[in-house]
C-alpha atoms as a PDB file:
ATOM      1  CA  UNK A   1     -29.362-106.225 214.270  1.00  0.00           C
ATOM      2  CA  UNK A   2     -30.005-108.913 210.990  1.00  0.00           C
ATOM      3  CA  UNK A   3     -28.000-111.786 211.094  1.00  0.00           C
ATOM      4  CA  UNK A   4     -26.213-112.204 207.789  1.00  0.00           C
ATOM      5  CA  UNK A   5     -28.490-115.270 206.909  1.00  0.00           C
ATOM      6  CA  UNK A   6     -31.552-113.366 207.548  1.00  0.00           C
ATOM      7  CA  UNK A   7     -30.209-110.241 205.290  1.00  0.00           C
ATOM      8  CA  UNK A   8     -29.649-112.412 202.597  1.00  0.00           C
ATOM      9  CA  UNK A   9     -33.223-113.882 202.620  1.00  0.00           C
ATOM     10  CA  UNK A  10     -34.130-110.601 201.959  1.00  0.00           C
ATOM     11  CA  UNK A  11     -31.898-110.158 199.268  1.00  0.00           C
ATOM     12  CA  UNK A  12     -32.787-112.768 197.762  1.00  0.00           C
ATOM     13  CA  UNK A  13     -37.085-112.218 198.079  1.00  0.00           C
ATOM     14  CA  UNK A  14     -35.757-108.779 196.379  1.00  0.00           C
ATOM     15  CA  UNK A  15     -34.280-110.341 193.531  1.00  0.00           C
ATOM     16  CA  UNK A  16     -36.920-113.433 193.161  1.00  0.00           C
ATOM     17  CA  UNK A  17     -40.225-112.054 194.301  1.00  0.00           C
ATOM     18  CA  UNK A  18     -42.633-109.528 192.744  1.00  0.00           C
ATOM     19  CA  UNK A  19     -45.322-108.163 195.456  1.00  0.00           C
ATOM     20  CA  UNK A  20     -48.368-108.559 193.623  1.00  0.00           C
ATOM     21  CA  UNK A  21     -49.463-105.159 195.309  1.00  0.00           C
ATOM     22  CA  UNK A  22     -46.783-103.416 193.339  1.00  0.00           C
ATOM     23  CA  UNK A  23     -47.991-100.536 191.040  1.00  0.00           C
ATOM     24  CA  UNK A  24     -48.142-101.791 187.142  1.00  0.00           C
ATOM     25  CA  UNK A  25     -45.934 -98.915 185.785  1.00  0.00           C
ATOM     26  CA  UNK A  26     -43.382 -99.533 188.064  1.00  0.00           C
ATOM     27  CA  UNK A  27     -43.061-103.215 187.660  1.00  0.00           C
ATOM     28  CA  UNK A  28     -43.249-102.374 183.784  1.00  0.00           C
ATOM     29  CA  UNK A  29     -39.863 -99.855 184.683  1.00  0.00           C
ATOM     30  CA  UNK A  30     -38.159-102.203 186.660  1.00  0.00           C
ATOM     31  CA  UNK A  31     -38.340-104.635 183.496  1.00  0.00           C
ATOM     32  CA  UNK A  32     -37.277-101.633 181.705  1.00  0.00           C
ATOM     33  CA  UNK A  33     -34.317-100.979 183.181  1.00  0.00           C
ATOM     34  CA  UNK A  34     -33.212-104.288 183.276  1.00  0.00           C
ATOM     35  CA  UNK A  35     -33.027-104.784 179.616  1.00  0.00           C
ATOM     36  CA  UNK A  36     -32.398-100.888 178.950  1.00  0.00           C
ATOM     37  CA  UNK A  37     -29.043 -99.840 176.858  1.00  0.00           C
ATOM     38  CA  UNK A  38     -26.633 -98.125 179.060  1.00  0.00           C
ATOM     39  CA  UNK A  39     -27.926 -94.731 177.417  1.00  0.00           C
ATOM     40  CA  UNK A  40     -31.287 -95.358 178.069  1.00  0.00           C
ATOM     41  CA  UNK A  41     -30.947 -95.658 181.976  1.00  0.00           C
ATOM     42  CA  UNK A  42     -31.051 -93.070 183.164  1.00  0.00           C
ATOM     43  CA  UNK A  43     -34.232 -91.588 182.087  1.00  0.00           C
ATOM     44  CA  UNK A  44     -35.781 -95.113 183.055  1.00  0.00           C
ATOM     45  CA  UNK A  45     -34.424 -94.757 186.741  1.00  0.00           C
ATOM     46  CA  UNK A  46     -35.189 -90.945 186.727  1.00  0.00           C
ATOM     47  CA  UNK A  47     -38.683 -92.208 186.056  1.00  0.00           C
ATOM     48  CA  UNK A  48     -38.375 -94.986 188.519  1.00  0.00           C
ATOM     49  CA  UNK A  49     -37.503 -92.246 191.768  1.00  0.00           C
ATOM     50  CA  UNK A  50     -40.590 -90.258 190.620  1.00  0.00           C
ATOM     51  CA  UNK A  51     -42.692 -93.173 191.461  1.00  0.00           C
ATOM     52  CA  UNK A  52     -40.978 -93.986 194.903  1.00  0.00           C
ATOM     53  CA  UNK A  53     -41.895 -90.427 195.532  1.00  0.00           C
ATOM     54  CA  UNK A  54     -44.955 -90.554 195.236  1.00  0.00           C
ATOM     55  CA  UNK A  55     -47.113 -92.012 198.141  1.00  0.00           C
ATOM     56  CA  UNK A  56     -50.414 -91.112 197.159  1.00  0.00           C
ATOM     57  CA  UNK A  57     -51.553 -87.995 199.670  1.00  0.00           C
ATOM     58  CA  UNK A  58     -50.129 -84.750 199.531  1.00  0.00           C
ATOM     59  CA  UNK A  59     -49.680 -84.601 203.516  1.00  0.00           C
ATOM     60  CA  UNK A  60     -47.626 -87.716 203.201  1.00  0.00           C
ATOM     61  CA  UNK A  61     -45.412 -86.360 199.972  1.00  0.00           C
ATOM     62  CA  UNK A  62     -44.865 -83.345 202.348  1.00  0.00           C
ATOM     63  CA  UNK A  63     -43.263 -85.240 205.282  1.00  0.00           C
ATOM     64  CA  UNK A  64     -41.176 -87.537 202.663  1.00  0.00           C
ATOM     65  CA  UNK A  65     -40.206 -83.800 201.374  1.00  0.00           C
ATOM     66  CA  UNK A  66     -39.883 -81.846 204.787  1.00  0.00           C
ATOM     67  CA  UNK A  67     -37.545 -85.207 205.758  1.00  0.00           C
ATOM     68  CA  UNK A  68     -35.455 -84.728 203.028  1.00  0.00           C
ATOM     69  CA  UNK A  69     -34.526 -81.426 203.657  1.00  0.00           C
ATOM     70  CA  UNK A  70     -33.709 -82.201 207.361  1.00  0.00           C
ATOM     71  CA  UNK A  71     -31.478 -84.594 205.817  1.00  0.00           C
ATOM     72  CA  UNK A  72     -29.883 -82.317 203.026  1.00  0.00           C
ATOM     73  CA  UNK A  73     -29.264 -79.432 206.035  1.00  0.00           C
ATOM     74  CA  UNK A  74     -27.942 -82.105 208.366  1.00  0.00           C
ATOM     75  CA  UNK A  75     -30.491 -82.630 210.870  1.00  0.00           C
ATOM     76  CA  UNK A  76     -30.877 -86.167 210.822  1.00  0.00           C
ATOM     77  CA  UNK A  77     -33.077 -85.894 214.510  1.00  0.00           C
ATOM     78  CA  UNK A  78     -35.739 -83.762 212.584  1.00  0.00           C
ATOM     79  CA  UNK A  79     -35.399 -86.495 209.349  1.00  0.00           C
ATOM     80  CA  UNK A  80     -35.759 -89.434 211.356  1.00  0.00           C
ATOM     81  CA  UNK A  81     -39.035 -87.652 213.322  1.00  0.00           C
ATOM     82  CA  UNK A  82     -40.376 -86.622 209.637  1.00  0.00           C
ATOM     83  CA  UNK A  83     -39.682 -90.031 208.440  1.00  0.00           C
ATOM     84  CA  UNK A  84     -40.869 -91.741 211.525  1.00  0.00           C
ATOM     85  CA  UNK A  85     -44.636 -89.316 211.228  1.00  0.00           C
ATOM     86  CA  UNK A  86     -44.631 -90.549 207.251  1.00  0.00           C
ATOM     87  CA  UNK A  87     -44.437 -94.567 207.834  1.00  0.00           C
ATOM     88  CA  UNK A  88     -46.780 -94.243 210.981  1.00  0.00           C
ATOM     89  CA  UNK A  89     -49.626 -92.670 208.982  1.00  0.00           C
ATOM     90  CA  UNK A  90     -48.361 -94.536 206.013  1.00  0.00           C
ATOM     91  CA  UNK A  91     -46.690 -97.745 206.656  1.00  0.00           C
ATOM     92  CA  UNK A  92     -47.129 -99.355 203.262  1.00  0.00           C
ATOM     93  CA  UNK A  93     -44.567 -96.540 201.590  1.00  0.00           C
ATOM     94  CA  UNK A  94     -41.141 -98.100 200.849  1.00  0.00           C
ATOM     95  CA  UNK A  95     -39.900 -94.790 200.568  1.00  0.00           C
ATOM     96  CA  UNK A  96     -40.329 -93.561 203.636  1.00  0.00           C
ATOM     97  CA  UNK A  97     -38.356 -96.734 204.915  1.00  0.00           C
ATOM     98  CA  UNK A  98     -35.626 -96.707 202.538  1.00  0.00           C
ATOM     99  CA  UNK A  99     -35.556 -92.430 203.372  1.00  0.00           C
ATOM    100  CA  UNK A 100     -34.974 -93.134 207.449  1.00  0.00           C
ATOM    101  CA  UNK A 101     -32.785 -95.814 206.615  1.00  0.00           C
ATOM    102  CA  UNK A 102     -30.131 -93.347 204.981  1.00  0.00           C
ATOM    103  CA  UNK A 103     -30.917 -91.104 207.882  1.00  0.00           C
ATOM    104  CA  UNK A 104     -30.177 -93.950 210.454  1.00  0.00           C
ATOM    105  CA  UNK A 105     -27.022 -94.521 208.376  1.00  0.00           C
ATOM    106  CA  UNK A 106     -25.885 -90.736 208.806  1.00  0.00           C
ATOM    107  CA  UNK A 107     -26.182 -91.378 212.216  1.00  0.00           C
ATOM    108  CA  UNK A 108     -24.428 -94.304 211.922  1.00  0.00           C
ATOM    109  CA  UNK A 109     -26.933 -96.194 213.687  1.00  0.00           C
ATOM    110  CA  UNK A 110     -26.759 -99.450 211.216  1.00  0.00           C
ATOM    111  CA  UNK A 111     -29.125-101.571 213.257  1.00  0.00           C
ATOM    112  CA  UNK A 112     -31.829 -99.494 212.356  1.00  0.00           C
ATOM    113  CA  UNK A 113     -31.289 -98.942 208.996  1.00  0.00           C
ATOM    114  CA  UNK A 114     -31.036-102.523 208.126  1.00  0.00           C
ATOM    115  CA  UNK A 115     -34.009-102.735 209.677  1.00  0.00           C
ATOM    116  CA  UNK A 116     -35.804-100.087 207.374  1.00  0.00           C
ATOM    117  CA  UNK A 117     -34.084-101.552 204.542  1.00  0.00           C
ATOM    118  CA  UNK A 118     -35.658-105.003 205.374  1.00  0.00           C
ATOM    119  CA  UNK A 119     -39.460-103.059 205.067  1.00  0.00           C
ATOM    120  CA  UNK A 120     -38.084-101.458 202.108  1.00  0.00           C
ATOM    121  CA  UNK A 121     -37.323-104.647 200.492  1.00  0.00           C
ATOM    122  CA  UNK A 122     -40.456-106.472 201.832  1.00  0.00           C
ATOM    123  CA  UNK A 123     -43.001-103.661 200.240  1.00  0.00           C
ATOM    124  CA  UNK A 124     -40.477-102.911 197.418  1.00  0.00           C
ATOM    125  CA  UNK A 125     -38.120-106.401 196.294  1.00  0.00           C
ATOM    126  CA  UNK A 126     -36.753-104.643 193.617  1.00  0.00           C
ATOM    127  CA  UNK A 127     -36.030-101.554 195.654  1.00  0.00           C
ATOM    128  CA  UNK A 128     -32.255-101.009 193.896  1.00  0.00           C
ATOM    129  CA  UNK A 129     -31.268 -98.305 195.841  1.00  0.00           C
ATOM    130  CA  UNK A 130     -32.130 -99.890 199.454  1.00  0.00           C
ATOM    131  CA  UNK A 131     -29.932-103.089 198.535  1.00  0.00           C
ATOM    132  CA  UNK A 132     -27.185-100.658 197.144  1.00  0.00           C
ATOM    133  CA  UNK A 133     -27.613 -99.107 199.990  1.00  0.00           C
ATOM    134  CA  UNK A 134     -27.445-102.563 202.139  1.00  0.00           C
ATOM    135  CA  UNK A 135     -23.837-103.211 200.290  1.00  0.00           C
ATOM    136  CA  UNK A 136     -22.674 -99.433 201.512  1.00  0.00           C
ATOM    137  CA  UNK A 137     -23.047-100.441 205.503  1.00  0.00           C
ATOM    138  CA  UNK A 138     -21.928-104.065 204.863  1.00  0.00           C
ATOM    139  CA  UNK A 139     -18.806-102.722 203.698  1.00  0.00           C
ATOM    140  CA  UNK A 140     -18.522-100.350 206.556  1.00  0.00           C
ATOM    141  CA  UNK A 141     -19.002-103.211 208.839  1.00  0.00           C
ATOM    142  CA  UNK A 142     -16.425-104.308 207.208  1.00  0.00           C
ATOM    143  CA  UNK A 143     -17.964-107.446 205.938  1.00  0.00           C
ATOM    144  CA  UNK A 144     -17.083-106.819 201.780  1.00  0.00           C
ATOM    145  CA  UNK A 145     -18.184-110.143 200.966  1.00  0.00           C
ATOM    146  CA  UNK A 146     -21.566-109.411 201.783  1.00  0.00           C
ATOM    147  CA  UNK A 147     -20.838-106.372 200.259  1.00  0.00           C
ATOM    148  CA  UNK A 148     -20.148-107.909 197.102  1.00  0.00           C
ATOM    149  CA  UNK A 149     -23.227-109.837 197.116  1.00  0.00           C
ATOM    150  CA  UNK A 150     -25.579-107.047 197.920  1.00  0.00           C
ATOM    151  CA  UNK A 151     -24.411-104.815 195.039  1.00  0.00           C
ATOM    152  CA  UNK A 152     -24.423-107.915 192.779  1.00  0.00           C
ATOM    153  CA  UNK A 153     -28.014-108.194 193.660  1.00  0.00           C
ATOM    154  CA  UNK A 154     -28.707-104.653 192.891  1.00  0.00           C
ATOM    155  CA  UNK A 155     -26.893-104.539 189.764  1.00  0.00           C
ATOM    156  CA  UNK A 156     -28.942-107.618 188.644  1.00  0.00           C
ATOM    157  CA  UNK A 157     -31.913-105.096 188.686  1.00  0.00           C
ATOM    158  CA  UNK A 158     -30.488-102.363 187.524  1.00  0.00           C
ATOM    159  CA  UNK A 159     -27.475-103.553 185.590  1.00  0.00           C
ATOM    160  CA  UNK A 160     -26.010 -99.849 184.873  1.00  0.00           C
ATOM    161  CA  UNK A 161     -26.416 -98.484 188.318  1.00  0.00           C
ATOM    162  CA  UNK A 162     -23.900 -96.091 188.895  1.00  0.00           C
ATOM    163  CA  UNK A 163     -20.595 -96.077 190.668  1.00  0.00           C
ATOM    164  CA  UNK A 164     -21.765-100.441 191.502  1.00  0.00           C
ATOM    165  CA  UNK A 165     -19.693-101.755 189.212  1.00  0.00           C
ATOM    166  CA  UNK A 166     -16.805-100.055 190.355  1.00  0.00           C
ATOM    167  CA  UNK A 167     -17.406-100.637 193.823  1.00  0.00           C
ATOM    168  CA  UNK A 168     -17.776-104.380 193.069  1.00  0.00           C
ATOM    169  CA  UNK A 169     -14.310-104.111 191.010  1.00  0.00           C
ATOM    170  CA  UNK A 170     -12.440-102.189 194.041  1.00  0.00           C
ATOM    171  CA  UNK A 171     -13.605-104.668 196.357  1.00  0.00           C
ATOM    172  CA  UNK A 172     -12.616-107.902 194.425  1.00  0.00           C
ATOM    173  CA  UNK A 173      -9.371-106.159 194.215  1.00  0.00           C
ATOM    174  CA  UNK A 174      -9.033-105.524 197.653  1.00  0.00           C
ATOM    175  CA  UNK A 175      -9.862-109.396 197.760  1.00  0.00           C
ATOM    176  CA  UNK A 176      -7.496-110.756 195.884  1.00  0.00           C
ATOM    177  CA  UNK A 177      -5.835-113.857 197.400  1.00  0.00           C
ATOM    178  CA  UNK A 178      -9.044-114.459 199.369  1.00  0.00           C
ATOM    179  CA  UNK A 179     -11.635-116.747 199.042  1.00  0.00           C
ATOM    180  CA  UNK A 180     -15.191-114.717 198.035  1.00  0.00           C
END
């Protein structure tokens, strides 16, 4: 498992870095969404999941798909496998990391889906969901701190993403008193 100093390197490469192999349109999204009204959000990050869908082959696009319904039915074994065949024959597609990670976290098998989320944020730095995603285990590892910081990160992104700001409100609550 990440050590909490080496998740937070990644956190912050997602919120600092650009990966110059990023695709144009979605850079040009991301800086969208950042300065988007409230309104105009959602059709920016609906537009923003079409491009993490897409990998670029049809046979890949399948597996992402075939993975997905594995996960919707509950069968996070045939996911993970579906996942697992996707970033072997196509290991620079964030999405099929960021896709096993939320299958590992089903399972609740958090090492591995930190891991995922690490390639996620490596390929992908401004990858919103994957450090939303991040936040969700570190506050089931009870560590809401971290928590804190990882939706903070995401929300700096995508500054309207929803349900964040609540969770960052409940969990400030819930730290009242303490140092964060």
């Amino acid at each position: 498992m990440k050590t909490t100093a080496s998740i937070f390197h990644i956190l912050a490469a997602a919120v600092l870095l650009t990966v110059p192999a990023a695709a144009a349109d979605l850079d040009a999204l991301y800086d969208r969404l950042q300065d988007a009204p409230a309104e105009d959000a959602p059709q920016i990050e609906a537009e923003i999941f079409g491009e993490w869908q897409r990998s670029g082959s049809s046979a890949m696009d399948l597996l992402l798909q075939r993975g997905h319904k594995a996960l919707a039915a509950g069968d996070t074994d045939a996911a993970i496998s579906h996942f697992s065949a996707l970033i072997d024959h196509a290991p620079d597609f964030a999405e099929g990391y960021n896709s096993r990670a939320a299958a590992f976290f089903q399972k609740g098998m958090f090492g591995p889906a930190i891991d995922d989320l690490a390639h996620v944020l490596t390929l992908d730095p401004r990858h919103f969901t994957a450090i939303a995603g991040l936040a969700t285990m570190l506050e089931e590892m009870d560590r809401p701190k971290d928590a804190i910081r990882a939706y903070e990160a995401a929300l700096a992104i995508h500054p309207h993403l929803a349900g964040v700001p609540e969770e960052v409100r409940r969990l400030r609550t819930e730290l009242t008193g303490q140092e964060i």
